[in-house]
PDB file of N, CA and C in Angstrom:
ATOM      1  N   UNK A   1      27.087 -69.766 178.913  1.00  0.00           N
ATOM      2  CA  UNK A   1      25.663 -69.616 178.694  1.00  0.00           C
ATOM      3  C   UNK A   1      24.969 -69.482 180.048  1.00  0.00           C
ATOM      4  N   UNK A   2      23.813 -68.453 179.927  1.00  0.00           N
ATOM      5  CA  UNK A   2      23.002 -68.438 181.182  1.00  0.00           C
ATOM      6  C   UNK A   2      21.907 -69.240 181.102  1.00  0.00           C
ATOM      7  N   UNK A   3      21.893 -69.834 182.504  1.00  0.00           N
ATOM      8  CA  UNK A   3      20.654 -70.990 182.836  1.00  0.00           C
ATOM      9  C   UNK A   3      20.135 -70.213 184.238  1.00  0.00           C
ATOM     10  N   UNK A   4      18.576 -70.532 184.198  1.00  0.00           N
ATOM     11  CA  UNK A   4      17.624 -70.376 184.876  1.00  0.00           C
ATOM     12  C   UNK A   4      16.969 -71.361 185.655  1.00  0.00           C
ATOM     13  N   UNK A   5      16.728 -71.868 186.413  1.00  0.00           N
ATOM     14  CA  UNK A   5      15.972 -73.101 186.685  1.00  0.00           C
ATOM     15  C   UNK A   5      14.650 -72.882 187.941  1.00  0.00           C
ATOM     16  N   UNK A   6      13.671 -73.243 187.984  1.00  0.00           N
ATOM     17  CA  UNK A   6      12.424 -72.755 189.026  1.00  0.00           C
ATOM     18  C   UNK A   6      12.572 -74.299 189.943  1.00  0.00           C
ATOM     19  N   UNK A   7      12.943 -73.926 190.879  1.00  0.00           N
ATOM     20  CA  UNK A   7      13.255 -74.977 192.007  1.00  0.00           C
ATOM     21  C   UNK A   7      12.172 -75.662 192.391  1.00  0.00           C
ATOM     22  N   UNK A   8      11.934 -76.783 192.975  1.00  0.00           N
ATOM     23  CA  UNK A   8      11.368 -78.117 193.739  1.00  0.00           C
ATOM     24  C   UNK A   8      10.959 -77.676 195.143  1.00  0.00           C
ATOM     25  N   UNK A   9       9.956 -77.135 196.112  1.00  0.00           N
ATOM     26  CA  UNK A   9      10.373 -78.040 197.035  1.00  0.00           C
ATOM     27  C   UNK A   9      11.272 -77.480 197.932  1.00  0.00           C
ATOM     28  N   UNK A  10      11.640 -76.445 197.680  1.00  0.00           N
ATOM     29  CA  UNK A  10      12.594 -75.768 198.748  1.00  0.00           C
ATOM     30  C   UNK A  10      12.802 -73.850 199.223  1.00  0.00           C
ATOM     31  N   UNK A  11      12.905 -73.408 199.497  1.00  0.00           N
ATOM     32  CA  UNK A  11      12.529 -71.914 200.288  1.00  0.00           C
ATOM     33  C   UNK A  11      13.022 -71.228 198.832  1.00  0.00           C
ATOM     34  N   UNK A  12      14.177 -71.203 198.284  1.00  0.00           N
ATOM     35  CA  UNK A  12      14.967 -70.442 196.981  1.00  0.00           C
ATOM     36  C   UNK A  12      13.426 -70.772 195.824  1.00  0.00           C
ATOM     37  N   UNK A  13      13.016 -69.630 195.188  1.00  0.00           N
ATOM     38  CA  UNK A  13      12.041 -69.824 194.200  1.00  0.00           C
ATOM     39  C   UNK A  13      12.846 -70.210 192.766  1.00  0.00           C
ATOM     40  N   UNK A  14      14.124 -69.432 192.694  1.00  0.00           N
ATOM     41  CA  UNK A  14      14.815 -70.058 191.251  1.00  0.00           C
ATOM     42  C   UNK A  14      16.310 -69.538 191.631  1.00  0.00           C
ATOM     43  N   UNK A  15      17.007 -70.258 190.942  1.00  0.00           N
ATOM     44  CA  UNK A  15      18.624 -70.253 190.645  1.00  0.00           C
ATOM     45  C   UNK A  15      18.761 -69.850 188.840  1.00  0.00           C
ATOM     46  N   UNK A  16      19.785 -69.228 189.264  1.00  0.00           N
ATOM     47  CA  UNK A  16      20.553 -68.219 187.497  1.00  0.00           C
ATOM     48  C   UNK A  16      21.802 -68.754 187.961  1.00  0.00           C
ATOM     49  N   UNK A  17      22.638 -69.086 186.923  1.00  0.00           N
ATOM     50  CA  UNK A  17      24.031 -69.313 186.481  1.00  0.00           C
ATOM     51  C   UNK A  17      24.471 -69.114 185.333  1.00  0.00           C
ATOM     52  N   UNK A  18      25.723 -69.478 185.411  1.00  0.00           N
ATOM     53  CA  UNK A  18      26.222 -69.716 183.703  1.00  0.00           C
ATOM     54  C   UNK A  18      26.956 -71.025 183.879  1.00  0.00           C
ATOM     55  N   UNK A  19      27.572 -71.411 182.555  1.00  0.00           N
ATOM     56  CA  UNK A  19      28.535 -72.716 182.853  1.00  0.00           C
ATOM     57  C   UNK A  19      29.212 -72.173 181.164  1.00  0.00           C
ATOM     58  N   UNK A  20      30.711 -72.048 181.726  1.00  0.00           N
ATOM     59  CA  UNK A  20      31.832 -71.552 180.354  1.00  0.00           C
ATOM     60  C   UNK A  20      32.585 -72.667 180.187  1.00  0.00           C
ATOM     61  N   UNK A  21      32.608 -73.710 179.797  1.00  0.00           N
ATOM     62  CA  UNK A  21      33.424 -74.601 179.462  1.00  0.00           C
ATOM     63  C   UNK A  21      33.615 -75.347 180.368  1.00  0.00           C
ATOM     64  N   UNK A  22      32.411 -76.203 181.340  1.00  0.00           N
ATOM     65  CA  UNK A  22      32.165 -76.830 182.047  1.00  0.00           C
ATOM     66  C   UNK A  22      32.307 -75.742 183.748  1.00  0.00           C
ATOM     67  N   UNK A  23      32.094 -74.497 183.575  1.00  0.00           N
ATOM     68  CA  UNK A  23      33.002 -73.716 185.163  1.00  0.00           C
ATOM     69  C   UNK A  23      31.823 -73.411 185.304  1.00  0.00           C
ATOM     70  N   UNK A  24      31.275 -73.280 186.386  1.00  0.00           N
ATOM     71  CA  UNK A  24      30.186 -72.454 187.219  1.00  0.00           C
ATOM     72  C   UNK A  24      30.463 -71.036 187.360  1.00  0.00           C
ATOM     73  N   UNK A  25      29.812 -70.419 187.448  1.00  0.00           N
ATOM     74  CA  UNK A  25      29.875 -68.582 187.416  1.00  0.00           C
ATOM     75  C   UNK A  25      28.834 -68.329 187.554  1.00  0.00           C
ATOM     76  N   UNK A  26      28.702 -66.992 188.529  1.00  0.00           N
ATOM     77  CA  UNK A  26      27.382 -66.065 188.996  1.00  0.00           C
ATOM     78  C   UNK A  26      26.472 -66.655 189.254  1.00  0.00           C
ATOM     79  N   UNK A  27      26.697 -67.682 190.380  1.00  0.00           N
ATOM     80  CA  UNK A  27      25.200 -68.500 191.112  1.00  0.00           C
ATOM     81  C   UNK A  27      24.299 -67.253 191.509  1.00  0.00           C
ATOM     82  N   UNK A  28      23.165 -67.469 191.556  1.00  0.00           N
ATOM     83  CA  UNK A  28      22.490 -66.462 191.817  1.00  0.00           C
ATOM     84  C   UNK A  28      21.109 -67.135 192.240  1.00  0.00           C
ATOM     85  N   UNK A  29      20.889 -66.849 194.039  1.00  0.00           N
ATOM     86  CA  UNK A  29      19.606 -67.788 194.210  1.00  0.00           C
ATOM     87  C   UNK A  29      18.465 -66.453 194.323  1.00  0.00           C
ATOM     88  N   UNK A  30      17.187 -67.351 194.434  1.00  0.00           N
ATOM     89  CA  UNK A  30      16.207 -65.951 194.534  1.00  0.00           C
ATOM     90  C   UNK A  30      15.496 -66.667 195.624  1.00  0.00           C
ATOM     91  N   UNK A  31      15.381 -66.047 196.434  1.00  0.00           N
ATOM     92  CA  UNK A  31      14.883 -65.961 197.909  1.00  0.00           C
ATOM     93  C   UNK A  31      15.867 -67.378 198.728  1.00  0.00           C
ATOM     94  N   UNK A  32      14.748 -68.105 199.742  1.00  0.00           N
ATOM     95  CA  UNK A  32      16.123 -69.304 200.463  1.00  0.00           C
ATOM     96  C   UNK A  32      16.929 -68.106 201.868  1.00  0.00           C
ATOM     97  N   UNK A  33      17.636 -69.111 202.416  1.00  0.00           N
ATOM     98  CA  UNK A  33      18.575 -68.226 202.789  1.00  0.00           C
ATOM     99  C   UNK A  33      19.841 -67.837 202.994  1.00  0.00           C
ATOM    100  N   UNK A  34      19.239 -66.274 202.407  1.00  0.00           N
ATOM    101  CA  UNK A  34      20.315 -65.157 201.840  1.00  0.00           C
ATOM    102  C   UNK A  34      21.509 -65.602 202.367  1.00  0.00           C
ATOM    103  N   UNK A  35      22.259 -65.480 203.078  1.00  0.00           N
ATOM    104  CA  UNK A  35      24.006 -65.669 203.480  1.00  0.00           C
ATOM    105  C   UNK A  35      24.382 -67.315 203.012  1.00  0.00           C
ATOM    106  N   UNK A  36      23.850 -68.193 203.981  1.00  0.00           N
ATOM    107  CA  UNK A  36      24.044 -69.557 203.184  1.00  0.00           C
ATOM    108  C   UNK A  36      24.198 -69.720 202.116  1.00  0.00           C
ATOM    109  N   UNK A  37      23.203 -68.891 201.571  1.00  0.00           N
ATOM    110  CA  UNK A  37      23.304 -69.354 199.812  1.00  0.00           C
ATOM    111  C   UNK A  37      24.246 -68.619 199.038  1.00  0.00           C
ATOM    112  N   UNK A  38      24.077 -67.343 199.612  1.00  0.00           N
ATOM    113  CA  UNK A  38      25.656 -65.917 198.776  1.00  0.00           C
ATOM    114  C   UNK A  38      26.765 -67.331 199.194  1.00  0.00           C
ATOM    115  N   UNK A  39      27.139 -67.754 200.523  1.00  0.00           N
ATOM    116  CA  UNK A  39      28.368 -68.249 201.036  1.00  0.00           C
ATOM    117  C   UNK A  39      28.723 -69.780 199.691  1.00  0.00           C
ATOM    118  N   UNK A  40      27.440 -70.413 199.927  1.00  0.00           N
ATOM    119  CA  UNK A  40      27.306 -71.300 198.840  1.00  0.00           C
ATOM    120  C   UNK A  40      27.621 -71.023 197.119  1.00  0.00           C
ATOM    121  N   UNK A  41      27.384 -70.052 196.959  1.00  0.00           N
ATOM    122  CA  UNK A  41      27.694 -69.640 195.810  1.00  0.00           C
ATOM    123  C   UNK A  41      29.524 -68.983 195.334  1.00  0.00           C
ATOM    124  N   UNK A  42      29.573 -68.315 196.609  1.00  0.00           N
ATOM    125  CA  UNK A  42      30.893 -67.877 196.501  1.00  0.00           C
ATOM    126  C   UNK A  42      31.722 -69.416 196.644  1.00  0.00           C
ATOM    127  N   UNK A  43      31.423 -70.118 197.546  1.00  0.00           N
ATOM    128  CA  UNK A  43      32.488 -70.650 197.164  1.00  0.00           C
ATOM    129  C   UNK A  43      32.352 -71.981 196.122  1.00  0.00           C
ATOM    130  N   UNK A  44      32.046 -72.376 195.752  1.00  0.00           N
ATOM    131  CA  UNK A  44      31.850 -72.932 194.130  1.00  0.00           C
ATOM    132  C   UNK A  44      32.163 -72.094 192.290  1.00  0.00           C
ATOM    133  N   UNK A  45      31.921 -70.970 193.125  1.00  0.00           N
ATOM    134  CA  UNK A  45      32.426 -70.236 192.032  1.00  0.00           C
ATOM    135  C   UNK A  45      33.623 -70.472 191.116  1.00  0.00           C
ATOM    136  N   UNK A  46      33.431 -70.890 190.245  1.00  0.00           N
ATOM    137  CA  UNK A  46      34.794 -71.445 189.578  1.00  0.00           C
ATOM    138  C   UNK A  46      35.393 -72.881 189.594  1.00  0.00           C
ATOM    139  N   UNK A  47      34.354 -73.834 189.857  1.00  0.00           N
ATOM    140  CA  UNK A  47      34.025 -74.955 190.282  1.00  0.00           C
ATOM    141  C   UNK A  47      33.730 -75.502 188.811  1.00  0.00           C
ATOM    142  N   UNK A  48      34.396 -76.626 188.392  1.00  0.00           N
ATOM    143  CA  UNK A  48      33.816 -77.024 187.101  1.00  0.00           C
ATOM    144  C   UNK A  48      32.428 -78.301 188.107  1.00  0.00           C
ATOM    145  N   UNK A  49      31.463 -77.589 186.931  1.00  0.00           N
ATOM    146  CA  UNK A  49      30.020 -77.888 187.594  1.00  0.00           C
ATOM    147  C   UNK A  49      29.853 -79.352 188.046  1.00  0.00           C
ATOM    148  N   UNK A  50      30.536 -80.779 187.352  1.00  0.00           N
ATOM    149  CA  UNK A  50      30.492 -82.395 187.793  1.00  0.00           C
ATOM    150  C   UNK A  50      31.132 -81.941 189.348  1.00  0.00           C
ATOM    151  N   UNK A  51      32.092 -81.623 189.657  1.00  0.00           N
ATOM    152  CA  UNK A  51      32.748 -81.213 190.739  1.00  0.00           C
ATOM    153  C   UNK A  51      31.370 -80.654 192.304  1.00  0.00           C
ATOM    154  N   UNK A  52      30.930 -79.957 191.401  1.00  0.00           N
ATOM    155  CA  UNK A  52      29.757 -78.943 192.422  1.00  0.00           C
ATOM    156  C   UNK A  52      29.099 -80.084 192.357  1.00  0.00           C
ATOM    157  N   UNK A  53      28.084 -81.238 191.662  1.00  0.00           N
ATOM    158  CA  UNK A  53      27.312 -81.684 191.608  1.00  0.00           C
ATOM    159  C   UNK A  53      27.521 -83.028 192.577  1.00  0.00           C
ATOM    160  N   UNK A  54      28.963 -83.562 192.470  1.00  0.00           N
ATOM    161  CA  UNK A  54      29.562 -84.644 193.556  1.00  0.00           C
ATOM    162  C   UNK A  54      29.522 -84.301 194.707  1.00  0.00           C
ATOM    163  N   UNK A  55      29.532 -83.196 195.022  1.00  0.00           N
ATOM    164  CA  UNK A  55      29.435 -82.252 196.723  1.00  0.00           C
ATOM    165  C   UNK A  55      28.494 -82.357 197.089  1.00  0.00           C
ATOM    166  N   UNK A  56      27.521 -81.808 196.286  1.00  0.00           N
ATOM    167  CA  UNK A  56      26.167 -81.088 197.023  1.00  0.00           C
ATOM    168  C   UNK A  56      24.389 -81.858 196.312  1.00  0.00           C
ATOM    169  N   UNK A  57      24.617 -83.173 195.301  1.00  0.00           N
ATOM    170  CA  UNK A  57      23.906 -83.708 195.487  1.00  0.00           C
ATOM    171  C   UNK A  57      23.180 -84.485 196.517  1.00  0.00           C
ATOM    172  N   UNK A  58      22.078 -84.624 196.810  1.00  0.00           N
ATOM    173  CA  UNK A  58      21.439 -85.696 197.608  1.00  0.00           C
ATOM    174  C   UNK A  58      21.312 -84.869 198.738  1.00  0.00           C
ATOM    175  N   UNK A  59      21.739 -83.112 199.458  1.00  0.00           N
ATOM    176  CA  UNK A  59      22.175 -83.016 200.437  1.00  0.00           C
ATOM    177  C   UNK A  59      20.677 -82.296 200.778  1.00  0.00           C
ATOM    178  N   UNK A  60      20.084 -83.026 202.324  1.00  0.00           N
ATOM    179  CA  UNK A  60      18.900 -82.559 202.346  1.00  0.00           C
ATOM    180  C   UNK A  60      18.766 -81.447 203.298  1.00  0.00           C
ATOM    181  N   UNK A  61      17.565 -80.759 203.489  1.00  0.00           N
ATOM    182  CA  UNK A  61      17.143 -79.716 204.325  1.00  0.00           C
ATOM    183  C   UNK A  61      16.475 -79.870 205.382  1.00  0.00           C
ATOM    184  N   UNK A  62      16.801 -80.585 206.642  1.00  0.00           N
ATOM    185  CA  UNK A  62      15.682 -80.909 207.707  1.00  0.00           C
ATOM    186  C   UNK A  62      14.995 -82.452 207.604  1.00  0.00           C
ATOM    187  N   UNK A  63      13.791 -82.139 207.053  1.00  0.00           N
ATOM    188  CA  UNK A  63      12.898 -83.407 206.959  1.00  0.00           C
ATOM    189  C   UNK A  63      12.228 -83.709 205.575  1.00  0.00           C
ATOM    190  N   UNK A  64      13.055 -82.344 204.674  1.00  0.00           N
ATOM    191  CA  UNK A  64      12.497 -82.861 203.013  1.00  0.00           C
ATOM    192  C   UNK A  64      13.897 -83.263 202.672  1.00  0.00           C
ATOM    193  N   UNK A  65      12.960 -83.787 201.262  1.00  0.00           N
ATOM    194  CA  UNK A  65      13.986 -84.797 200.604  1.00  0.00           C
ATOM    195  C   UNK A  65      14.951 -84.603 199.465  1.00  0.00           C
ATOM    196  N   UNK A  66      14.853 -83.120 199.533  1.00  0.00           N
ATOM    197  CA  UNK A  66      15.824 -81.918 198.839  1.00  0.00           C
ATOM    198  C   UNK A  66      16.310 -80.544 199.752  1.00  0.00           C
ATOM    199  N   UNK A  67      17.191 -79.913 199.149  1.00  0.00           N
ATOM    200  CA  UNK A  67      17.480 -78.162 199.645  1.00  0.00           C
ATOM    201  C   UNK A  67      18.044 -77.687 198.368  1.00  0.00           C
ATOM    202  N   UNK A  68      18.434 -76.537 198.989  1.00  0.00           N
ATOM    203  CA  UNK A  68      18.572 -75.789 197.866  1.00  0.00           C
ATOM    204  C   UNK A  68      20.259 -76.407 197.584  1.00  0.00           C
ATOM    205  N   UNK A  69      20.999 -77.019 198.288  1.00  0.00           N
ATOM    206  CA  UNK A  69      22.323 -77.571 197.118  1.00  0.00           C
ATOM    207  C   UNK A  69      22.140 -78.783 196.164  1.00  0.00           C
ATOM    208  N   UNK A  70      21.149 -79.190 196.678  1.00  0.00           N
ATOM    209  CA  UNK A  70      20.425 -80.276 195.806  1.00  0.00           C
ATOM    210  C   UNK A  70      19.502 -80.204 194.748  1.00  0.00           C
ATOM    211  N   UNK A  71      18.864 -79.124 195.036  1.00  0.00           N
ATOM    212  CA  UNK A  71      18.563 -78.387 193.295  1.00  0.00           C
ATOM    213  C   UNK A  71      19.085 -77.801 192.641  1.00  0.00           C
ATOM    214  N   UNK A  72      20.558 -77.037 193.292  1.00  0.00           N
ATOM    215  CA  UNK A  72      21.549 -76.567 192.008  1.00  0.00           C
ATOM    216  C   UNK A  72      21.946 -78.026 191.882  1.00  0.00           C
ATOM    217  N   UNK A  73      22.767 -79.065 192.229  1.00  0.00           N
ATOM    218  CA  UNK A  73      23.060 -80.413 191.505  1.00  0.00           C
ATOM    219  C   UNK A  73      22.145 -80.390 190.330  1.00  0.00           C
ATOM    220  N   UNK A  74      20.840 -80.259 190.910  1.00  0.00           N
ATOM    221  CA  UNK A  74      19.852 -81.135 189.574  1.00  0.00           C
ATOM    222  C   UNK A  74      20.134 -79.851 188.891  1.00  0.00           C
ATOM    223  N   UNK A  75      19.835 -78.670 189.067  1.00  0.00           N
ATOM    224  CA  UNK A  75      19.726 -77.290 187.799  1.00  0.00           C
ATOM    225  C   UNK A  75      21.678 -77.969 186.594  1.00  0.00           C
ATOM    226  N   UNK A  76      22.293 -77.645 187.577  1.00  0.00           N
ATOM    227  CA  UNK A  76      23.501 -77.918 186.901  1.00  0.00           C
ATOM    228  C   UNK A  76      23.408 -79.542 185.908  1.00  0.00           C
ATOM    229  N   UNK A  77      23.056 -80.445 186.669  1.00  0.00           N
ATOM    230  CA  UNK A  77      22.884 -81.562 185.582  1.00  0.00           C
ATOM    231  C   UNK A  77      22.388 -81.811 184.165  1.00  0.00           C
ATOM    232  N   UNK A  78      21.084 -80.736 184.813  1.00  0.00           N
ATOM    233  CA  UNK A  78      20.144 -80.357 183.491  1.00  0.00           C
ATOM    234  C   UNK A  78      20.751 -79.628 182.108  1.00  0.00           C
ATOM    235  N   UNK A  79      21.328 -78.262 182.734  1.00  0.00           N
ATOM    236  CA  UNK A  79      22.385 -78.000 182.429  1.00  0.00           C
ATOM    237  C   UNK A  79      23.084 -77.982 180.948  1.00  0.00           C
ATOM    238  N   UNK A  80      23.983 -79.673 181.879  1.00  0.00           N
ATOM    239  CA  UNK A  80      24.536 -80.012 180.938  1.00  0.00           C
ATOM    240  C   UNK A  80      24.824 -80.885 180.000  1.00  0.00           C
ATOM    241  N   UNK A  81      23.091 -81.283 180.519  1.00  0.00           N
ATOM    242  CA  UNK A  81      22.999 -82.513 178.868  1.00  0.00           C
ATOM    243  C   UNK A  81      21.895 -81.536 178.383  1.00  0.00           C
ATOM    244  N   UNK A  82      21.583 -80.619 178.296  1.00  0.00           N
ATOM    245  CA  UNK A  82      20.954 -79.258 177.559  1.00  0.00           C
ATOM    246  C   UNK A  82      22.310 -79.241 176.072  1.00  0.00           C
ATOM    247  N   UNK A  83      23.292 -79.087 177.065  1.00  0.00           N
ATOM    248  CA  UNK A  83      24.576 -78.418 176.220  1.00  0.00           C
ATOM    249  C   UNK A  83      25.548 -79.558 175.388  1.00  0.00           C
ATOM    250  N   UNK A  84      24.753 -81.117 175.967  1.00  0.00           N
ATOM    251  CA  UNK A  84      25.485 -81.689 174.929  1.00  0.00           C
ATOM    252  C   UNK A  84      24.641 -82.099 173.438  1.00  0.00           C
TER     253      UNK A  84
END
């Protein structure tokens, strides 16, 4: 299933994914930055999403109290009590 989420708080305006039986597929950020985030995405790809979310929760950007791997955690969490 595809999920959408409008981010917090950080340069990326929204994240698109899917999640197939707990796997992450086709991260897709919209704005943020571009290479970090392609690099971020590629490699999680295929990541069952609790996995992605143990990594890259809590992880901040500078002097705020989120970034953008910390709002895919929360997008992905959301996620997947959506889906239970």
């Amino acid at each position: 299933m595809t999920y959408s989420y409008k981010t917090k708080g950080v340069c990326a305006s929204n994240i698109t994914f899917d999640i197939t039986d707990g796997v992450v597929k086709n991260v897709k950020f919209n704005g943020g930055c571009n290479g970090n985030l392609k690099g971020i995405a590629n490699l999680i790809e295929g990541m069952k999403a609790e996995d992605v979310i143990e990594k890259v929760k809590g992880t901040r950007c500078g002097f705020k109290s989120t970034s953008c791997p910390d709002q895919l955690a929360t997008a992905l969490e959301n996620a997947l009590s959506e889906g239970k």
